[in-house]
C-alpha atoms as a PDB file:
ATOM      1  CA  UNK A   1       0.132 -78.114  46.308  1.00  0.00           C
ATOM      2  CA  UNK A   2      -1.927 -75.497  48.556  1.00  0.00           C
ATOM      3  CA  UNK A   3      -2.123 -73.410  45.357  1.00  0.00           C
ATOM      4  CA  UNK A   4      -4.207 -76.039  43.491  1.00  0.00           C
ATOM      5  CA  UNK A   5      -7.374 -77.194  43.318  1.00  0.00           C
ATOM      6  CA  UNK A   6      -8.493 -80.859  42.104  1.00  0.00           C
ATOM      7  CA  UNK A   7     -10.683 -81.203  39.537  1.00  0.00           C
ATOM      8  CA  UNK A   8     -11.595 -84.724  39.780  1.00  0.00           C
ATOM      9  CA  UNK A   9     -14.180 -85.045  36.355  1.00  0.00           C
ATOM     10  CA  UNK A  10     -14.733 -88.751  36.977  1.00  0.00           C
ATOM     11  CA  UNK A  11     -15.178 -91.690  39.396  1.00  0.00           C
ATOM     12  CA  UNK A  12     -12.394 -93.692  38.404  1.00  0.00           C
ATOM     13  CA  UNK A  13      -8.616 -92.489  36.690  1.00  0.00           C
ATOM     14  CA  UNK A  14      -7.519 -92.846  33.425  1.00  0.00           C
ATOM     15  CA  UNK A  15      -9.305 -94.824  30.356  1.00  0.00           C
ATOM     16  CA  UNK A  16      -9.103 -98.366  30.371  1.00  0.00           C
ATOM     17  CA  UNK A  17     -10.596-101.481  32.326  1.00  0.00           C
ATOM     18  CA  UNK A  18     -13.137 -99.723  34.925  1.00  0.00           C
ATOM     19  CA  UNK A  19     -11.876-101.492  38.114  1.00  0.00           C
ATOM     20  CA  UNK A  20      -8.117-100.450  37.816  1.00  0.00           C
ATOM     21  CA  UNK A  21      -9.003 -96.870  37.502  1.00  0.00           C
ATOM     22  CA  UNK A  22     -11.255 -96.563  40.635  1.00  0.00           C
ATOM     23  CA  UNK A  23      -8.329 -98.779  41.958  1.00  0.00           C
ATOM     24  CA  UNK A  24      -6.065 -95.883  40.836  1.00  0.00           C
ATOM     25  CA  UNK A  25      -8.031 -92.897  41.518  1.00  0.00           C
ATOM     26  CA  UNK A  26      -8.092 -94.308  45.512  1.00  0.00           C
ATOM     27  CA  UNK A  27      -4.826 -94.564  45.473  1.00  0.00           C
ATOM     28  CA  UNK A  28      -4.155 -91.020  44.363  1.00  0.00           C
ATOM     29  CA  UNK A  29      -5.896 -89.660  47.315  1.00  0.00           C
ATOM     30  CA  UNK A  30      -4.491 -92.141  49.520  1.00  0.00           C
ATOM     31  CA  UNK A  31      -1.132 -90.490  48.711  1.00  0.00           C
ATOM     32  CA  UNK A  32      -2.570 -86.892  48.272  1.00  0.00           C
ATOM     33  CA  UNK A  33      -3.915 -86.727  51.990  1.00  0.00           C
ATOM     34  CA  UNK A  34      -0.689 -87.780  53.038  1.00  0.00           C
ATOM     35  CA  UNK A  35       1.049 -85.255  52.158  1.00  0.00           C
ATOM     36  CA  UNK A  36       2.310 -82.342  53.947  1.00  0.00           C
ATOM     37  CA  UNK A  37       1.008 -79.384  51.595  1.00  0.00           C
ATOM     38  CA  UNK A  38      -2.403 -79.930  50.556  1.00  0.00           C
ATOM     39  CA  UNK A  39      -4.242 -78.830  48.011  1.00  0.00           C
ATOM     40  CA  UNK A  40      -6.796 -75.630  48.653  1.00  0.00           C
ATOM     41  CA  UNK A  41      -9.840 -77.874  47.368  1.00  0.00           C
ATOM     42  CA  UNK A  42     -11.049 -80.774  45.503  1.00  0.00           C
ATOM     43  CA  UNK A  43     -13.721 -79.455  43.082  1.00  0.00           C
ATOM     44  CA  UNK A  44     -15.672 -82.789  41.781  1.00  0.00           C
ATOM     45  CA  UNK A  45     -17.953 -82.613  38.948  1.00  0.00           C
ATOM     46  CA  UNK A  46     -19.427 -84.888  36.155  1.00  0.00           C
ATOM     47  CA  UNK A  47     -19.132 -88.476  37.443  1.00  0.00           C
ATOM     48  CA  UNK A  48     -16.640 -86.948  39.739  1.00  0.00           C
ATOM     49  CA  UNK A  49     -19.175 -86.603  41.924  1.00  0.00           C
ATOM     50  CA  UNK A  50     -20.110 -89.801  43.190  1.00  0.00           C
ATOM     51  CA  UNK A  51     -16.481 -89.761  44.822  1.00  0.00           C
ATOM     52  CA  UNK A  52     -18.168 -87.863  47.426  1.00  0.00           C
ATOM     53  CA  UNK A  53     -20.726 -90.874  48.522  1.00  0.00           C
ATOM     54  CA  UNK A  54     -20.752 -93.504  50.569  1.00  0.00           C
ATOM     55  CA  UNK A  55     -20.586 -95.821  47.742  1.00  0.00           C
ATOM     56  CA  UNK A  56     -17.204 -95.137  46.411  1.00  0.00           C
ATOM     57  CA  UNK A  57     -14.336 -96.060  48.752  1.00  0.00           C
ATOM     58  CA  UNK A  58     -12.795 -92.490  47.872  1.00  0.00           C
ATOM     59  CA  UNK A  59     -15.027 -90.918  50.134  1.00  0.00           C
ATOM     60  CA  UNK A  60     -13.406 -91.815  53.324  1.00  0.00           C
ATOM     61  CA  UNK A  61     -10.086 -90.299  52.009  1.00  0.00           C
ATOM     62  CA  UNK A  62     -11.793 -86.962  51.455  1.00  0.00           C
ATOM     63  CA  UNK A  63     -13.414 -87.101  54.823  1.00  0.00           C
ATOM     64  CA  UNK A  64     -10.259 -87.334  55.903  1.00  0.00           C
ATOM     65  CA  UNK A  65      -8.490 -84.406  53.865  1.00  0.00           C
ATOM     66  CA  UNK A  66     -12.133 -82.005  54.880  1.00  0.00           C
ATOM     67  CA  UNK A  67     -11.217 -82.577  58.265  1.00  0.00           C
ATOM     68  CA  UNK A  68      -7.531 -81.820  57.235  1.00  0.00           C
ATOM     69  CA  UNK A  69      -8.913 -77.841  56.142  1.00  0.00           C
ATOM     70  CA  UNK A  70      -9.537 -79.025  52.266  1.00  0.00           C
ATOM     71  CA  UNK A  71     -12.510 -77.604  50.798  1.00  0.00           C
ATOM     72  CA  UNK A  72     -14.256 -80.475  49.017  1.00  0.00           C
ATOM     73  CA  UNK A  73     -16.543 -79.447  46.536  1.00  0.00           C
ATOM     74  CA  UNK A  74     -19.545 -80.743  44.283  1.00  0.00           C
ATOM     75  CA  UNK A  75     -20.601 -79.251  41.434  1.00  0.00           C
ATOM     76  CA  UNK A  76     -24.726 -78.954  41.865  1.00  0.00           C
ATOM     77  CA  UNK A  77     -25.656 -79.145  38.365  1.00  0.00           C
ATOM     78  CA  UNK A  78     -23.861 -82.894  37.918  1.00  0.00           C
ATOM     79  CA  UNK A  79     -25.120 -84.018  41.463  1.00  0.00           C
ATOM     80  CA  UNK A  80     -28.906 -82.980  40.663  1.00  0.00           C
ATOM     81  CA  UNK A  81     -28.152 -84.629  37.051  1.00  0.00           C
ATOM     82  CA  UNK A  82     -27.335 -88.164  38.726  1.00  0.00           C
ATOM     83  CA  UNK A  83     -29.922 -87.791  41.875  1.00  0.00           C
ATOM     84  CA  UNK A  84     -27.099 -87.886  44.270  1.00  0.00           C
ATOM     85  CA  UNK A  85     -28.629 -84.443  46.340  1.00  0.00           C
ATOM     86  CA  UNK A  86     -29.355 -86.771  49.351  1.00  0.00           C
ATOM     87  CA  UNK A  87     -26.118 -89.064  49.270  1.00  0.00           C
ATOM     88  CA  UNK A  88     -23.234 -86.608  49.374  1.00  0.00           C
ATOM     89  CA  UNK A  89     -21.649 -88.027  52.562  1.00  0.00           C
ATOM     90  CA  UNK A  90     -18.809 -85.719  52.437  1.00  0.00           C
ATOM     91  CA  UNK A  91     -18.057 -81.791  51.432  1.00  0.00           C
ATOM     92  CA  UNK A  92     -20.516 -79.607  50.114  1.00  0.00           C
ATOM     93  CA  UNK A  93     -22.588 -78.875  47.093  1.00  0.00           C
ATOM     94  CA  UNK A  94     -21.266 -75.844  45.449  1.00  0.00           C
ATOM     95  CA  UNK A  95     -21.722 -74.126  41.963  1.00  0.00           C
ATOM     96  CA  UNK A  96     -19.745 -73.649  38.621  1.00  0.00           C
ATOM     97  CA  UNK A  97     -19.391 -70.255  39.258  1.00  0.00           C
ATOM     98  CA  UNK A  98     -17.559 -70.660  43.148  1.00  0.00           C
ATOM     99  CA  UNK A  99     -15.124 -73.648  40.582  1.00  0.00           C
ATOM    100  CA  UNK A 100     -14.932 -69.975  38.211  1.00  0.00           C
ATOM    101  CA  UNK A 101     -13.640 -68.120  41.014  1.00  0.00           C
ATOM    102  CA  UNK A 102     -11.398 -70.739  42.279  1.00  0.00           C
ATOM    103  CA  UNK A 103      -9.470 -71.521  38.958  1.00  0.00           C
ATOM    104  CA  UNK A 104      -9.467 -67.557  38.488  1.00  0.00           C
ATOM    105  CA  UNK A 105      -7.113 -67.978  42.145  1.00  0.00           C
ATOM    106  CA  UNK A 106      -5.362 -71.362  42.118  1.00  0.00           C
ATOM    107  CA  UNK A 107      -4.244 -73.722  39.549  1.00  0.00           C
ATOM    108  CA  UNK A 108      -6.182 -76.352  38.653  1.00  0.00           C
ATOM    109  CA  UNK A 109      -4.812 -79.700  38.721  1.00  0.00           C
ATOM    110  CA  UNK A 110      -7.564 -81.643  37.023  1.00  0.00           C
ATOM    111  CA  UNK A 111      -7.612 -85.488  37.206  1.00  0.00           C
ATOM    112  CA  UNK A 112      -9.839 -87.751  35.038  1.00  0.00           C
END
């Protein structure tokens, strides 16, 4: 897993009733920050990035893997698009050209 990085393009996993797949996508990272190899970043973009507010219970597990050495990422274009620049609680706002260089390094596991 420390050769990946997470695309997460979307609040919530898989298609389908709404609820179950923010249910699901919190579960994933439940389980991913448990782990003993972590992934080299989570690179959030599209919906993806409201993961990284306060408002979506995800955030507190990647608080959790940031303090754990996980680079969590947002892509600035998609947080400027929904007016989330001043509530991204966790991570940093980054660009689709640092996401470029990463998948040109690591694998990307994307999740959506």
């Amino acid at each position: 897993m420390k050769n990946k990085v997470i695309l997460a393009s979307s609040n919530q996993l898989g298609r389908g009733d709404e609820q179950l797949g923010v249910n699901v996508l919190e579960t994933f990272f439940t389980l991913l920050k448990q782990r003993d190899e972590l992934p080299r970043a989570v690179f959030c973009m599209n919906s993806g990035v409201y993961l990284m507010t306060d408002d979506s219970f995800v955030s507190v597990h990647l608080k959790e893997l940031e303090q754990k050495g996980v680079e969590i990422l947002a892509c600035k274009t998609c947080v400027e698009h929904y007016g989330l620049t001043d509530s991204i609680s966790v991570g940093k706002i980054s660009t689709m050209g640092e996401f470029v260089e990463l998948s040109a390094k690591y694998e990307i596991m994307t999740i959506s």
